[in-house]
Protein backbone atom coordinates (compact mmCIF):
# COMPACT_ATOMS: atom_id res chain seq x y z
CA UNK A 1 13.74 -56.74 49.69
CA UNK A 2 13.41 -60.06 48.07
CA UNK A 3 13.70 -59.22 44.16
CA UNK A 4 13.84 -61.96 41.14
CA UNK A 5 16.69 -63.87 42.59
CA UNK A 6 15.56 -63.94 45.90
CA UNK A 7 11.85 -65.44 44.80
CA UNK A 8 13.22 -68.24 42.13
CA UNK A 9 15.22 -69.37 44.78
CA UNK A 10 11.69 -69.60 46.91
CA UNK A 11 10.70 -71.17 43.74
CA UNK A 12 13.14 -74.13 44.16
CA UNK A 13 12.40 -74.10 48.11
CA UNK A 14 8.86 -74.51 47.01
CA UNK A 15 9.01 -77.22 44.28
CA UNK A 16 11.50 -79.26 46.43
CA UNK A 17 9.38 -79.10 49.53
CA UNK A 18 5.95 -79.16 48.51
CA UNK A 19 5.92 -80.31 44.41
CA UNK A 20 4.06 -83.87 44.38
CA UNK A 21 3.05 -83.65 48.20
CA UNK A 22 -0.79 -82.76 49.67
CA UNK A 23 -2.21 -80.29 51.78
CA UNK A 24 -2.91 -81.88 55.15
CA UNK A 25 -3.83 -78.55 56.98
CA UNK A 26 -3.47 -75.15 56.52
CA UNK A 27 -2.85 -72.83 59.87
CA UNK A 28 -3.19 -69.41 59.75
CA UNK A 29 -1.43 -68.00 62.59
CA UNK A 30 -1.84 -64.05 60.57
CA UNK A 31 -4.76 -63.16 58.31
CA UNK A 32 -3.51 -59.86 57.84
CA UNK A 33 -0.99 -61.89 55.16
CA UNK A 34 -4.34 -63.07 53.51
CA UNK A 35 -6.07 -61.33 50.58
CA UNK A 36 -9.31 -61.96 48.81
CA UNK A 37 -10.02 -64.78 51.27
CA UNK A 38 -10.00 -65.69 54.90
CA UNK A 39 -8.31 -68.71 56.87
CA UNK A 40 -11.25 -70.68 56.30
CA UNK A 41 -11.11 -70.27 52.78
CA UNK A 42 -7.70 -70.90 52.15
CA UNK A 43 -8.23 -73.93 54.32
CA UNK A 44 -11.18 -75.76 52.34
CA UNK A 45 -9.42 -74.57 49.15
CA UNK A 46 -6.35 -76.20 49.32
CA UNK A 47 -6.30 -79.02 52.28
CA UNK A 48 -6.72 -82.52 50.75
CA UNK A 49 -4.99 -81.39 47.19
CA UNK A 50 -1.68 -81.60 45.83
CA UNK A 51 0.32 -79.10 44.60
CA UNK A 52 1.79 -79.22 41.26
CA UNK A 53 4.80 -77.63 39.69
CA UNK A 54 5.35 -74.07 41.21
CA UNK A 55 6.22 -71.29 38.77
CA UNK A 56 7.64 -67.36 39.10
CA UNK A 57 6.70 -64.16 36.99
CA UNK A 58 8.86 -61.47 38.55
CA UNK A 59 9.06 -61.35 42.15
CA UNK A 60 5.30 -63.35 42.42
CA UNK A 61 5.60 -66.89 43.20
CA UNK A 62 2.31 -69.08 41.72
CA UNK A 63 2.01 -72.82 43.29
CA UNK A 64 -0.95 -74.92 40.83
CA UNK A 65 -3.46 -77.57 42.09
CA UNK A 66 -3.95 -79.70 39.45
CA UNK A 67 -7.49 -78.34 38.41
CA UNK A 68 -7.86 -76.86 41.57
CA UNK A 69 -7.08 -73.21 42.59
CA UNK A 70 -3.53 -71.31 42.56
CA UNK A 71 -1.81 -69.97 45.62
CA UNK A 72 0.45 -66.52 44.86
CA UNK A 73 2.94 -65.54 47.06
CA UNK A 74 4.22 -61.85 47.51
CA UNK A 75 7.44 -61.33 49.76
CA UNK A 76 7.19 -57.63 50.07
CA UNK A 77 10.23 -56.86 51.48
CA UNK A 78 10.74 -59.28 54.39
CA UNK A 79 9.41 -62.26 53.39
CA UNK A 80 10.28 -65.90 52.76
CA UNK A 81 9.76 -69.72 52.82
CA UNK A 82 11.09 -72.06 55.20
CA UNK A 83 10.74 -76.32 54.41
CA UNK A 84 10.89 -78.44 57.58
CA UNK A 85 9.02 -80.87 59.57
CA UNK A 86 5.67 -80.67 61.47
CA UNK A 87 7.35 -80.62 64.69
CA UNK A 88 9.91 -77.65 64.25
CA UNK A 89 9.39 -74.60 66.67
CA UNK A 90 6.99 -72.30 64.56
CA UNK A 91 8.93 -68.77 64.68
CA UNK A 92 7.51 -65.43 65.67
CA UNK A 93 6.50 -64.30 62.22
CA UNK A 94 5.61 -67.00 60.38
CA UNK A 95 2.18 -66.42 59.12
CA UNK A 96 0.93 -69.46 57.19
CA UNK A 97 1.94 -72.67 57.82
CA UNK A 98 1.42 -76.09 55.39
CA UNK A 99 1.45 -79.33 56.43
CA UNK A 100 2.43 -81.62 53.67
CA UNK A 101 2.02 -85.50 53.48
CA UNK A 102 5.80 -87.16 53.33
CA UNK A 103 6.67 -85.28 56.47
CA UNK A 104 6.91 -81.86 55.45
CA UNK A 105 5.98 -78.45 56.45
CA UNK A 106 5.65 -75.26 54.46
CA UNK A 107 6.05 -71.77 56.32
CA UNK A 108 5.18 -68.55 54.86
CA UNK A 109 7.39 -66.35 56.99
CA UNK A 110 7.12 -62.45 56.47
CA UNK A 111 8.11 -59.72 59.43
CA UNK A 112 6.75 -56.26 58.24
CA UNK A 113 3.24 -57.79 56.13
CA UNK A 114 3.41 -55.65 53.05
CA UNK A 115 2.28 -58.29 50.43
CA UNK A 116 1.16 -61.80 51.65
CA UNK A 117 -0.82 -64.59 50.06
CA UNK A 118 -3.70 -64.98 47.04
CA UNK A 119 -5.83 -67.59 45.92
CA UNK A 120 -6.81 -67.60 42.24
CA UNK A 121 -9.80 -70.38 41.69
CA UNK A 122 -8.27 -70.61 37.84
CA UNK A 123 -6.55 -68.67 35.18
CA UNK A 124 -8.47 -66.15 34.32
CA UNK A 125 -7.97 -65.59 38.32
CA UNK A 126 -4.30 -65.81 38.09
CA UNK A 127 -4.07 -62.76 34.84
CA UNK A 128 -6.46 -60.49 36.71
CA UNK A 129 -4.17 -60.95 39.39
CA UNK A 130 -1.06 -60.53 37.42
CA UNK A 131 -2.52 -58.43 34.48
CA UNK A 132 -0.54 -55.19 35.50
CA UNK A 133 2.97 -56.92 35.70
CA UNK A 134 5.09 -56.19 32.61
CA UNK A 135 7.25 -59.66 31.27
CA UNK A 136 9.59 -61.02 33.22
CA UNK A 137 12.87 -59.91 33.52
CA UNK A 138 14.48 -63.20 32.88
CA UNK A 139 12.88 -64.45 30.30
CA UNK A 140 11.57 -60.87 28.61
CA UNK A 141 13.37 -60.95 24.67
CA UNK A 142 15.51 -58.13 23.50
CA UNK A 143 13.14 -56.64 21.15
CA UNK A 144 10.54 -56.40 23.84
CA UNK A 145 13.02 -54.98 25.98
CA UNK A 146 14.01 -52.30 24.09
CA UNK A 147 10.20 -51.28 23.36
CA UNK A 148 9.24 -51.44 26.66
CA UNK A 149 12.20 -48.97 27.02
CA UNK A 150 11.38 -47.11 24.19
CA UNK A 151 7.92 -46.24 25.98
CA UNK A 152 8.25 -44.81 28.95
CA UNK A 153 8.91 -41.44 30.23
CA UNK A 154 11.01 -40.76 33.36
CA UNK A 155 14.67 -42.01 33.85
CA UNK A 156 16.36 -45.46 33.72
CA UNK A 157 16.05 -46.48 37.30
CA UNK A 158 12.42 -45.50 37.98
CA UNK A 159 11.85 -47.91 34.65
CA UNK A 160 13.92 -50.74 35.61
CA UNK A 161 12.01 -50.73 38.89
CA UNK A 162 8.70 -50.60 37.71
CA UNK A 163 6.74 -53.83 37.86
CA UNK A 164 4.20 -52.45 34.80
CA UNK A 165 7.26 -52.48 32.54
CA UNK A 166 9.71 -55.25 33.60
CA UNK A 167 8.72 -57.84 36.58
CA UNK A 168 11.73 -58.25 38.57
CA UNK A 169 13.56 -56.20 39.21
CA UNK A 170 14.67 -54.20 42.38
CA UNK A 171 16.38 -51.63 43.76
CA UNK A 172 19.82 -53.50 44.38
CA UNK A 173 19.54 -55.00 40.82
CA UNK A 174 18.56 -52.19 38.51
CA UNK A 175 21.49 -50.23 40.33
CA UNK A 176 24.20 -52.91 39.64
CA UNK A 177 22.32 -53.42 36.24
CA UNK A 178 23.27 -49.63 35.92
CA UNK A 179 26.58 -49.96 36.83
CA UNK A 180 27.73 -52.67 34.95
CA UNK A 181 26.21 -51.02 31.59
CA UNK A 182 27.52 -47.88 32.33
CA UNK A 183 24.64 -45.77 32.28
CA UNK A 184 23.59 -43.05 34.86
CA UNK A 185 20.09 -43.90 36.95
CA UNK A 186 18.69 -40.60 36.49
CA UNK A 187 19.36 -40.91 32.15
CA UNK A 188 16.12 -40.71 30.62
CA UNK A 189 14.87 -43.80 29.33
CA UNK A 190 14.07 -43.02 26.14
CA UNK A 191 17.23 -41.44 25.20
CA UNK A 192 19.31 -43.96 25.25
CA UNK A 193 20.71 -45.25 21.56
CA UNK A 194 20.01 -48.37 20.18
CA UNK A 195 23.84 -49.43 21.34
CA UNK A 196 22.75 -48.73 25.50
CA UNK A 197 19.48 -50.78 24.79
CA UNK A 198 21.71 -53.41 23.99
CA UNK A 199 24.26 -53.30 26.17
CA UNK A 200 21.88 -52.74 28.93
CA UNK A 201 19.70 -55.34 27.92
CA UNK A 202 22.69 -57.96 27.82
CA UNK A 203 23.94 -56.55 31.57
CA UNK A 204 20.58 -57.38 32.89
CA UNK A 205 21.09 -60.82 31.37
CA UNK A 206 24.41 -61.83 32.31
CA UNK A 207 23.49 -60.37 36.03
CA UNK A 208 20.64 -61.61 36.74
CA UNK A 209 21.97 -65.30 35.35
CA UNK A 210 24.81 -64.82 37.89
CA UNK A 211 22.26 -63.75 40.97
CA UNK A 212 19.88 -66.34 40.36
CA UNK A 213 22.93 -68.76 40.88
CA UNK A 214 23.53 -67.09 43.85
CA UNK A 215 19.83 -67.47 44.80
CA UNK A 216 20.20 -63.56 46.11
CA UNK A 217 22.16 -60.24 44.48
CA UNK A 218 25.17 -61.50 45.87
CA UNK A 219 27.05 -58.32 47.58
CA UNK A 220 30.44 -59.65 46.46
CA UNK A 221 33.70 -57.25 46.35
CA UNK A 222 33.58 -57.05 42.27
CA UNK A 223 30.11 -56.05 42.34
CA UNK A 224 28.63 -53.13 43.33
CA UNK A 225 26.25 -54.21 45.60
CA UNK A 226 28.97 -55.25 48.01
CA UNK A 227 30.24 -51.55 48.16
CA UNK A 228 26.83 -49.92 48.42
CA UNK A 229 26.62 -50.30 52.56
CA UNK A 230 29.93 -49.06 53.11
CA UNK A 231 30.86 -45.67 55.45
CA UNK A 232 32.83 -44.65 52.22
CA UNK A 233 32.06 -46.43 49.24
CA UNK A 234 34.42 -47.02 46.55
CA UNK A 235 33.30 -48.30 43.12
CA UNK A 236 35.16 -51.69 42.86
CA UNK A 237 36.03 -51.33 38.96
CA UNK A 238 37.88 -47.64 39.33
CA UNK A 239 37.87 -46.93 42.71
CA UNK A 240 35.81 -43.48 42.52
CA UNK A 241 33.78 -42.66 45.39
CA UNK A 242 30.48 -43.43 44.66
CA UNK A 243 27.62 -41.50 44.42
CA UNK A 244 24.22 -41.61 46.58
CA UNK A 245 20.79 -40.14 46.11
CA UNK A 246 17.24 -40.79 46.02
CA UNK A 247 15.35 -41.48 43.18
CA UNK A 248 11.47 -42.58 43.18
CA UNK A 249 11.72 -42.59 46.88
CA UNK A 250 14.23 -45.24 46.87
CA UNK A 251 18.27 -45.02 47.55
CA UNK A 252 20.37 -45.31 44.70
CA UNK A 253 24.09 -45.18 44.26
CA UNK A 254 26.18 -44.93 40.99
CA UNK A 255 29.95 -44.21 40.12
CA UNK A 256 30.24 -41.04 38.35
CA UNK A 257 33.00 -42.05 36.25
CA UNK A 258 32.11 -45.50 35.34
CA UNK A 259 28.29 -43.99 34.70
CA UNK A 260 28.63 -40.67 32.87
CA UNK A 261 26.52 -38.36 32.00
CA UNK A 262 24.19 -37.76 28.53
CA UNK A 263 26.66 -38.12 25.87
């Protein structure tokens, strides 16, 4: 699933593709990707405009017209831009396609639909859109952190991974986050003491710095992401087996010696 990472790096796809360039046509090949519009909409909305400088808040990706409307992109959990030329094969699943002047072409490509496309006509559009996404993870402070923390009820990971609290974050990163701060996924969130909230908060910093550089959460051997897959995995700091369950419906795995128990 394409988490905060994933989406800045369609963020840099989008800004070197498309920044600068207008809209010569807009095909919809899938309107099940569109919402709150049609193909004809989206088509006299944005063909004949330029796009301006595209932006991310969590995993949403918002691409400005000037003082024209705002595209937002969802990826769900498949989904993904592709820059090329107006000639390339179009591929089975991509569901928007936009023709840019300079020679370029835009593809919205998405396999299971679970998200898809927006168009916001300004910004009071784009916060009703956005109004139930908590601050980004990247660029969220560490006193807001910690009260967001401070807040909610239910454990660590189902907090991390809720978009109302943090916008981000997903299910590999909150449980490398985890790991790396040392922290159980089932802990509840509001017990942890003001020394967790910080360590926690600076893990999240220094790991999400490291996978946006990646443009993906990397699964390398030192990180715990590249272990997660395995028949039998091993954490890579102390070699425990590591531990898998299911937690908000989603699979999570933690080291039981690295991540203790409440103290």
């Amino acid at each position: 699933m394409p988490e905060l990472p994933d989406v800045e790096g369609f963020r840099r796809v989008f800004d070197s593709c498309a920044r600068g360039r207008t809209v010569r046509h807009v095909d919809v090949r899938d309107t099940g990707v569109l919402h709150g519009t049609g193909a004809r909409g989206l088509r006299a909305a944005l063909e004949g405009r330029r796009f301006g400088r595209p932006e991310r808040h969590g995993k949403w990706l918002l691409a400005p017209t000037g003082d024209g409307p705002t595209l937002l992109l969802h990826f769900g959990m498949t989904g993904l831009l592709v820059c090329g030329r107006p000639d390339d094969p179009v591929e089975a699943y991509d569901r928007v396609l936009f023709t840019l002047s300079g020679g370029h072409r835009l593809a919205y490509r998405d396999q299971r639909k679970l998200r898809g496309i927006w168009l916001a006509e300004d910004d009071a559009g784009v916060s009703r859109l956005l109004e139930r996404q908590g601050p980004d993870a990247l660029a969220v402070g560490r006193e807001e952190f910690e009260a967001a923390l401070a807040a909610r009820r239910g454990h660590l990971k189902a907090a991390l991974t809720d978009q109302s609290v943090l916008a981000g974050l997903g299910n590999l990163l909150a449980d490398e986050i985890l790991w790396r701060a040392g922290l159980r996924p089932d802990r509840g969130a509001r017990d942890l003491t003001p020394a967790d909230r910080r360590r926690l908060y600076a893990r999240m910093r220094g790991t999400l710095r490291s996978a946006v550089t990646a443009g993906r959460v990397p699964p390398r051997d030192t990180w715990l992401t590249g272990h997660r897959d395995d028949a039998d995995p091993l954490c890579p700091r102390c070699g425990t087996r590591l531990c898998r369950s299911r937690m908000s419906g989603r699979g999570t795995v933690w080291c039981p010696r690295c991540q203790p128990g409440d103290p």
